[in-house]
PDB file of N, CA and C in Angstrom:
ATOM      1  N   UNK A   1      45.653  63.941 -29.076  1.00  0.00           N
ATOM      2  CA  UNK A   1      46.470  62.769 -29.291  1.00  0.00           C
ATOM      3  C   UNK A   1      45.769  61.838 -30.270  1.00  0.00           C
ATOM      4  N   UNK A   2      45.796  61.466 -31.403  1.00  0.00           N
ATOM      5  CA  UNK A   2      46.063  60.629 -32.143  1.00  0.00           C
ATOM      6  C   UNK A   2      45.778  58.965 -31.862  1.00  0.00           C
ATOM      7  N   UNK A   3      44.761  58.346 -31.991  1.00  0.00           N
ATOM      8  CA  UNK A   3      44.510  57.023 -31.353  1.00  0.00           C
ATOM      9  C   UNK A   3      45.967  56.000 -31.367  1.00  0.00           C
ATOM     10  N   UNK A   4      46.445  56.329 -32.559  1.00  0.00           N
ATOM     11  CA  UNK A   4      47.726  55.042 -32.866  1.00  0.00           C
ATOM     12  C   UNK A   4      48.632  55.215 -32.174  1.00  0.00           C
ATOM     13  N   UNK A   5      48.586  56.583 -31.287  1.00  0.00           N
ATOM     14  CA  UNK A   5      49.877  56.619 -30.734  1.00  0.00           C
ATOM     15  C   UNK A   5      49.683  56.132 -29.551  1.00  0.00           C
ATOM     16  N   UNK A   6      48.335  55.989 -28.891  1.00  0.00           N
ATOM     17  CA  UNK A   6      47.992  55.545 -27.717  1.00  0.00           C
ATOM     18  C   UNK A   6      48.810  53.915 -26.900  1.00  0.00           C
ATOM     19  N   UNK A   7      48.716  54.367 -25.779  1.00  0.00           N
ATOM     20  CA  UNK A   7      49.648  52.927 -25.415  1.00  0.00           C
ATOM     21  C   UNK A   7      48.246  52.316 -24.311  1.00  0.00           C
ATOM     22  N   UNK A   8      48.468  50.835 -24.343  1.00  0.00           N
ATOM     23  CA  UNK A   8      47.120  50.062 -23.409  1.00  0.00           C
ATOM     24  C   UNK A   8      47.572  50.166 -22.149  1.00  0.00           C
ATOM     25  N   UNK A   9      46.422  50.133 -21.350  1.00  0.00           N
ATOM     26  CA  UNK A   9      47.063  49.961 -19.908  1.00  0.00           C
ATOM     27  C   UNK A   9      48.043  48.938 -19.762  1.00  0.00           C
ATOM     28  N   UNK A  10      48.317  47.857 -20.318  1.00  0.00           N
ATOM     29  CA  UNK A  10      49.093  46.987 -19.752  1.00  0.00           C
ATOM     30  C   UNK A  10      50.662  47.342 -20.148  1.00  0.00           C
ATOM     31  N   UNK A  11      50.724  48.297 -21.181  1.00  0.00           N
ATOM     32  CA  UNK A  11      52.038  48.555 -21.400  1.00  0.00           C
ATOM     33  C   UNK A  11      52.229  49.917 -20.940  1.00  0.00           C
ATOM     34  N   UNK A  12      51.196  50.614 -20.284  1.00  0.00           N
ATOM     35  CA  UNK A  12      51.587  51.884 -19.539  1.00  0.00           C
ATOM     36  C   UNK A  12      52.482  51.251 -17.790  1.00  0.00           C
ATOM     37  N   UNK A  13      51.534  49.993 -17.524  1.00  0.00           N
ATOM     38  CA  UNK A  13      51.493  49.574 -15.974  1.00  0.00           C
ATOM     39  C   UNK A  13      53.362  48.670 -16.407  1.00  0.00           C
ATOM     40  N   UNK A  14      53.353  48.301 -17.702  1.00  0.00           N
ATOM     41  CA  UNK A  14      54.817  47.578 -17.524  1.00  0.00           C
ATOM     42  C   UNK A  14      55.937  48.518 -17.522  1.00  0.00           C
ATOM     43  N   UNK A  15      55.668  49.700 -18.266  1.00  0.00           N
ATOM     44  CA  UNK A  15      56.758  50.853 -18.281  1.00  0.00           C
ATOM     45  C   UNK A  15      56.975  51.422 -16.818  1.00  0.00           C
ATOM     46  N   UNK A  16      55.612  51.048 -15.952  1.00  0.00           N
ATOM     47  CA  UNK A  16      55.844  51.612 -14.694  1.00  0.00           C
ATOM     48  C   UNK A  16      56.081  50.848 -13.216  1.00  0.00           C
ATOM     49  N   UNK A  17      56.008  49.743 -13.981  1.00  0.00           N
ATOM     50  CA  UNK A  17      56.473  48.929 -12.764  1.00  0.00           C
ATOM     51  C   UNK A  17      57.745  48.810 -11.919  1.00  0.00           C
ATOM     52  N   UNK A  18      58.496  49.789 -12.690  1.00  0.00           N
ATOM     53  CA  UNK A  18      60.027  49.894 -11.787  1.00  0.00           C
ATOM     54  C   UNK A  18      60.058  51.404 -11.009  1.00  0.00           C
ATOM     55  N   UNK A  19      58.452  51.553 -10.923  1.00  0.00           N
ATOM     56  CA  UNK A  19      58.718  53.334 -10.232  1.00  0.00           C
ATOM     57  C   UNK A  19      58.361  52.717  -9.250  1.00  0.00           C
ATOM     58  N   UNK A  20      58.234  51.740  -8.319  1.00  0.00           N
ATOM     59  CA  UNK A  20      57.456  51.478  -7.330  1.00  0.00           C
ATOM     60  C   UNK A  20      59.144  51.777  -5.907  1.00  0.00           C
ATOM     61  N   UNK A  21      58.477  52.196  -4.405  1.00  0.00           N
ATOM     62  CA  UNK A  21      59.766  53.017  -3.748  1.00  0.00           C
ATOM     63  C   UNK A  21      59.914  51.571  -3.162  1.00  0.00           C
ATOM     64  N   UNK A  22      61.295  51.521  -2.793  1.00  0.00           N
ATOM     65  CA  UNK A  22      62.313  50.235  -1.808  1.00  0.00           C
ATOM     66  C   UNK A  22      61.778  50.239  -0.881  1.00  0.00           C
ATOM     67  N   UNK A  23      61.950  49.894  -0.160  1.00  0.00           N
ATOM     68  CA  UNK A  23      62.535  49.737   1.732  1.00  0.00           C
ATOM     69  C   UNK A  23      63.653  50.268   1.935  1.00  0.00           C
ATOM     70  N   UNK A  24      63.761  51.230   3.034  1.00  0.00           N
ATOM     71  CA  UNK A  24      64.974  51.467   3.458  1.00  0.00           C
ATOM     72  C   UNK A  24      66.089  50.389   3.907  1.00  0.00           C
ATOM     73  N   UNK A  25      67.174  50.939   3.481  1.00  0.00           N
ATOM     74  CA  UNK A  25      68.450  49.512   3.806  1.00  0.00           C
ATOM     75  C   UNK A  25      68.273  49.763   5.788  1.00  0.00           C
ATOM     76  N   UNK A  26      68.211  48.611   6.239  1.00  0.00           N
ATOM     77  CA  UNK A  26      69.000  48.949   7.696  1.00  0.00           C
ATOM     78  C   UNK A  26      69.394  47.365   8.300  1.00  0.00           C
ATOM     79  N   UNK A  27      70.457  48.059   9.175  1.00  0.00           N
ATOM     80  CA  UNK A  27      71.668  46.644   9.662  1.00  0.00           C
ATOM     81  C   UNK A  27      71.044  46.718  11.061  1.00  0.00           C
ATOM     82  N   UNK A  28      71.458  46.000  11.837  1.00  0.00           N
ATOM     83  CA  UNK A  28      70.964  45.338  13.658  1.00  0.00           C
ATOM     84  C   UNK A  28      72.449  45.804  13.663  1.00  0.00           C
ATOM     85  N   UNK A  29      72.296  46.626  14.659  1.00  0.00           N
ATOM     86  CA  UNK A  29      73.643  47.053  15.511  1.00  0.00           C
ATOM     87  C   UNK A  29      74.358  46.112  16.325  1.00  0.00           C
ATOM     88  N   UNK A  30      75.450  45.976  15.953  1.00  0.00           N
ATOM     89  CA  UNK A  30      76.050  44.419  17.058  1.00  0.00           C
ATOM     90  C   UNK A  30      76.208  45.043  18.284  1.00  0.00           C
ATOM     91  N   UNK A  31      76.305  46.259  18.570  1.00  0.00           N
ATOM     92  CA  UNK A  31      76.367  46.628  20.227  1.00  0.00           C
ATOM     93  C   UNK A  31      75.038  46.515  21.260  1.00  0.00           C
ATOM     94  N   UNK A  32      73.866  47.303  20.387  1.00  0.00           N
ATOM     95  CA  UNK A  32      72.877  47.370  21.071  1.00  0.00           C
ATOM     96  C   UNK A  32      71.634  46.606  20.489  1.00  0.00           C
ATOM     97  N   UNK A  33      71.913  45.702  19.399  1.00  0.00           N
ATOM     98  CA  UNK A  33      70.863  45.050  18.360  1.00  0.00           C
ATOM     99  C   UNK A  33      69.367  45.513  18.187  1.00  0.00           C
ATOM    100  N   UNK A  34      69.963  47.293  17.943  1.00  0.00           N
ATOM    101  CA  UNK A  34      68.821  47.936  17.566  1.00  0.00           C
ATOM    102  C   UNK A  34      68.963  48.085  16.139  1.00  0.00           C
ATOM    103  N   UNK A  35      67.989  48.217  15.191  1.00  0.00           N
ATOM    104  CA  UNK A  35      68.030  49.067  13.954  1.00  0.00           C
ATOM    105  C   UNK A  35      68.451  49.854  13.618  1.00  0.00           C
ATOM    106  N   UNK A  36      69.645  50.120  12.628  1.00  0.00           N
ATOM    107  CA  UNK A  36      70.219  51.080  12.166  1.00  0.00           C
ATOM    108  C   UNK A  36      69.643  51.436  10.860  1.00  0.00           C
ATOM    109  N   UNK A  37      69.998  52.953  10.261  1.00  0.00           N
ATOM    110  CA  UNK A  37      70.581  52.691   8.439  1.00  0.00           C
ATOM    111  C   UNK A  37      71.922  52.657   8.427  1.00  0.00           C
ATOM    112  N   UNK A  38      71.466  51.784   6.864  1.00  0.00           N
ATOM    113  CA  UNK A  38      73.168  51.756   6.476  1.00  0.00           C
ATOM    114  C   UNK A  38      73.826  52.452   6.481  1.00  0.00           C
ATOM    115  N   UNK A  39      75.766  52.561   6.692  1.00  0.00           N
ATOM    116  CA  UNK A  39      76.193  53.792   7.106  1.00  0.00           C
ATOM    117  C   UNK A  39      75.809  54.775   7.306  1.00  0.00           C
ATOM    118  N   UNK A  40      75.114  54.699   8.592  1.00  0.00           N
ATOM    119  CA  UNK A  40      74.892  55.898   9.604  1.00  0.00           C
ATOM    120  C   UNK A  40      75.215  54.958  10.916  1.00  0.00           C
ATOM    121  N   UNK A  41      75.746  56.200  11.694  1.00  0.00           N
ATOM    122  CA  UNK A  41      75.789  56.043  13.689  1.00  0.00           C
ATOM    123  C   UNK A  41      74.839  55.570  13.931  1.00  0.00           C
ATOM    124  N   UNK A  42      74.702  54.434  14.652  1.00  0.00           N
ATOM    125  CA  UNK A  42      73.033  54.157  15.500  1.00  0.00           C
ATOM    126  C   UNK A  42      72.494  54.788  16.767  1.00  0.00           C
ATOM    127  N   UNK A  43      71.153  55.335  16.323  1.00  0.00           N
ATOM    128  CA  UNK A  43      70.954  56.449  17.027  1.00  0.00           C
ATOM    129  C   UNK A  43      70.602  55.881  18.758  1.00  0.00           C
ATOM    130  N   UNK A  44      70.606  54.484  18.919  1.00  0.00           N
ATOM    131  CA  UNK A  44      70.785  54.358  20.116  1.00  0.00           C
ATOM    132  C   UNK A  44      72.135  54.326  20.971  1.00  0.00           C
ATOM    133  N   UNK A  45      73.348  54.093  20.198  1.00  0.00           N
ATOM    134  CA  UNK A  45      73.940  53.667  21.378  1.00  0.00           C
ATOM    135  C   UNK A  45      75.523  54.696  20.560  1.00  0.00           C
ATOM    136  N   UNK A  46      75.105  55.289  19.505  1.00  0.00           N
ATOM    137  CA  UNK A  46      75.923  55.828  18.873  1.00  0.00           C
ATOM    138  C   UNK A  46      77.484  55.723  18.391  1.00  0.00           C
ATOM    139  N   UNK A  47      77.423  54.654  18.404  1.00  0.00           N
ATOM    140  CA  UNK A  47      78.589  53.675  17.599  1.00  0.00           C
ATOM    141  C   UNK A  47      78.419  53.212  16.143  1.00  0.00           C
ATOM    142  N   UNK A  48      79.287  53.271  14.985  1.00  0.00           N
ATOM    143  CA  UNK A  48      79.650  52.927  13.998  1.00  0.00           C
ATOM    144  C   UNK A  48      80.958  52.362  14.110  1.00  0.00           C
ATOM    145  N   UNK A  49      81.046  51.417  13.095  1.00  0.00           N
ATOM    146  CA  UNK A  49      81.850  50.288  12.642  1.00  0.00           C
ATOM    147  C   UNK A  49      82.809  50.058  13.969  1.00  0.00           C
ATOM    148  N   UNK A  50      82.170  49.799  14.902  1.00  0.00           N
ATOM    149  CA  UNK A  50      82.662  49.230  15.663  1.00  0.00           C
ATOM    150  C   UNK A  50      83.746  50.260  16.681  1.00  0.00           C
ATOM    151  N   UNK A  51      83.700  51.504  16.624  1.00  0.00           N
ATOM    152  CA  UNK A  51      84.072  52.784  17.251  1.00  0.00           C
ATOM    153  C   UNK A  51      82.924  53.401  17.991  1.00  0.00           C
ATOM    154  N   UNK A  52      82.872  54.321  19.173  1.00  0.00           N
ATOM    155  CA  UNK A  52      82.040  55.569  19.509  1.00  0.00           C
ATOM    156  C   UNK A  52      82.383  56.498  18.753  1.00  0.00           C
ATOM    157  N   UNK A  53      81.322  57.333  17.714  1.00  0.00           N
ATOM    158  CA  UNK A  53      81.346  58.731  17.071  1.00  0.00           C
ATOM    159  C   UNK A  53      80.628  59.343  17.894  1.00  0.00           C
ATOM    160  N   UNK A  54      79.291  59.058  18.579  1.00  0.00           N
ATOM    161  CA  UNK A  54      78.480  60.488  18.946  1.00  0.00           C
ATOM    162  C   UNK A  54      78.319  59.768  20.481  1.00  0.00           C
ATOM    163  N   UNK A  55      78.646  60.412  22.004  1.00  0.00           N
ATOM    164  CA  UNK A  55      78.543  59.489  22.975  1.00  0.00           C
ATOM    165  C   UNK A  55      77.002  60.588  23.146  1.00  0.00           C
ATOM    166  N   UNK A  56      76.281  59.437  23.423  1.00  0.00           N
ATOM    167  CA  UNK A  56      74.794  59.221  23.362  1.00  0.00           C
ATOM    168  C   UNK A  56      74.108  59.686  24.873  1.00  0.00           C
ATOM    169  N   UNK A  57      75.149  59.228  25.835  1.00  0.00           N
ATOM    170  CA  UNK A  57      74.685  59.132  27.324  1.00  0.00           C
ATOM    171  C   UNK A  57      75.315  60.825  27.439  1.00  0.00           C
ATOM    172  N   UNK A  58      76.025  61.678  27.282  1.00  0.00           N
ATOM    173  CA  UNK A  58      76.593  62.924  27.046  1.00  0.00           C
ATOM    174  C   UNK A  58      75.352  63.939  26.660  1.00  0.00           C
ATOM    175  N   UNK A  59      74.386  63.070  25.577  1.00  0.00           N
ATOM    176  CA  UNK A  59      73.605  64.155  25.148  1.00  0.00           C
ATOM    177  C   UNK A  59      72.495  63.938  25.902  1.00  0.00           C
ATOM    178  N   UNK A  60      72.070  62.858  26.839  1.00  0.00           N
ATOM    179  CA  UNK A  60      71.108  62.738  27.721  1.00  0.00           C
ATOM    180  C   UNK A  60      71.049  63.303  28.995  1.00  0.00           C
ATOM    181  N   UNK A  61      72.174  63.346  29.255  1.00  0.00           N
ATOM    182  CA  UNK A  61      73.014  64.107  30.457  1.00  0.00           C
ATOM    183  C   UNK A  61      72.151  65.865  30.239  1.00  0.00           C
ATOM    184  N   UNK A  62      72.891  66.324  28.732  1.00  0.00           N
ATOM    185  CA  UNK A  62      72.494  67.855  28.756  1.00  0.00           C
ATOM    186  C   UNK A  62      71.257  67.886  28.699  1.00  0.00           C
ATOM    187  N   UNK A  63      70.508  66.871  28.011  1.00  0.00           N
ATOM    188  CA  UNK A  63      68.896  67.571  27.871  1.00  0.00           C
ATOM    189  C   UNK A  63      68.373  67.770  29.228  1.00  0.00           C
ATOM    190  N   UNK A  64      68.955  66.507  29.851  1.00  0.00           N
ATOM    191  CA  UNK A  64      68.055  66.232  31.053  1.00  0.00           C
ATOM    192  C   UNK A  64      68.483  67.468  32.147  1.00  0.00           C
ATOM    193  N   UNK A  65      69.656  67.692  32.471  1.00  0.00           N
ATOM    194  CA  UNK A  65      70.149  69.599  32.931  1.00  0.00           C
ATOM    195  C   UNK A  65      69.401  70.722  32.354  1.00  0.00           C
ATOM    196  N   UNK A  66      69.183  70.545  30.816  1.00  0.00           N
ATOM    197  CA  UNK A  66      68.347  71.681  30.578  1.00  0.00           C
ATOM    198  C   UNK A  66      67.112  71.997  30.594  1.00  0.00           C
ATOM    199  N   UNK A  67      66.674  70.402  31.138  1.00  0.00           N
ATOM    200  CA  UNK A  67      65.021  70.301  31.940  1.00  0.00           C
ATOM    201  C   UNK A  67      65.050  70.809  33.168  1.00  0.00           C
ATOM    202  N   UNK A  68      65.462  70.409  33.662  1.00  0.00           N
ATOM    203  CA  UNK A  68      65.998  71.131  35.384  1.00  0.00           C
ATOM    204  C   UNK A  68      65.695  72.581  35.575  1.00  0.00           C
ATOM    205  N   UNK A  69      66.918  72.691  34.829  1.00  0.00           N
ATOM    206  CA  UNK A  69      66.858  74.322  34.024  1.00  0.00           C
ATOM    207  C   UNK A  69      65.766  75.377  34.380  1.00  0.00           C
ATOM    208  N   UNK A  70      64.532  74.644  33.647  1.00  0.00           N
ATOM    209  CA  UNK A  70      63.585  75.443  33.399  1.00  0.00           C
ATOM    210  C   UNK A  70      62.739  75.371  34.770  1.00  0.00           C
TER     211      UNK A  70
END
């Protein structure tokens, strides 16, 4: 590489200052005011927008039978 083409640290660190990662988005669930992500079911109480999609107490039910189980 060629010295002139060289770039200084300060204009390598400004070209890269927009690679830096977010925070994940997440909302407080108005049912159970746990942490969600954004549009997704909350994995505690399994309600979105204000509906049941995944009933939560259903899948606690089976694990806990298929502890038994064994």
């Amino acid at each position: 590489m060629v010295v002139r083409m060289r770039h200084t640290r300060a204009h390598t660190a400004n070209r890269r200052s927009h690679h830096a990662l977010k925070g994940a988005a997440v909302y407080k669930c108005p049912k159970c005011a746990a942490f969600a992500k954004m549009h997704q079911v909350c994995k505690a109480c399994g309600f979105y927008k204000g509906a049941e999609k995944v009933n939560t107490m259903a899948k606690i039910q089976k694990k806990n039978k298929k502890k038994e189980a064994k």
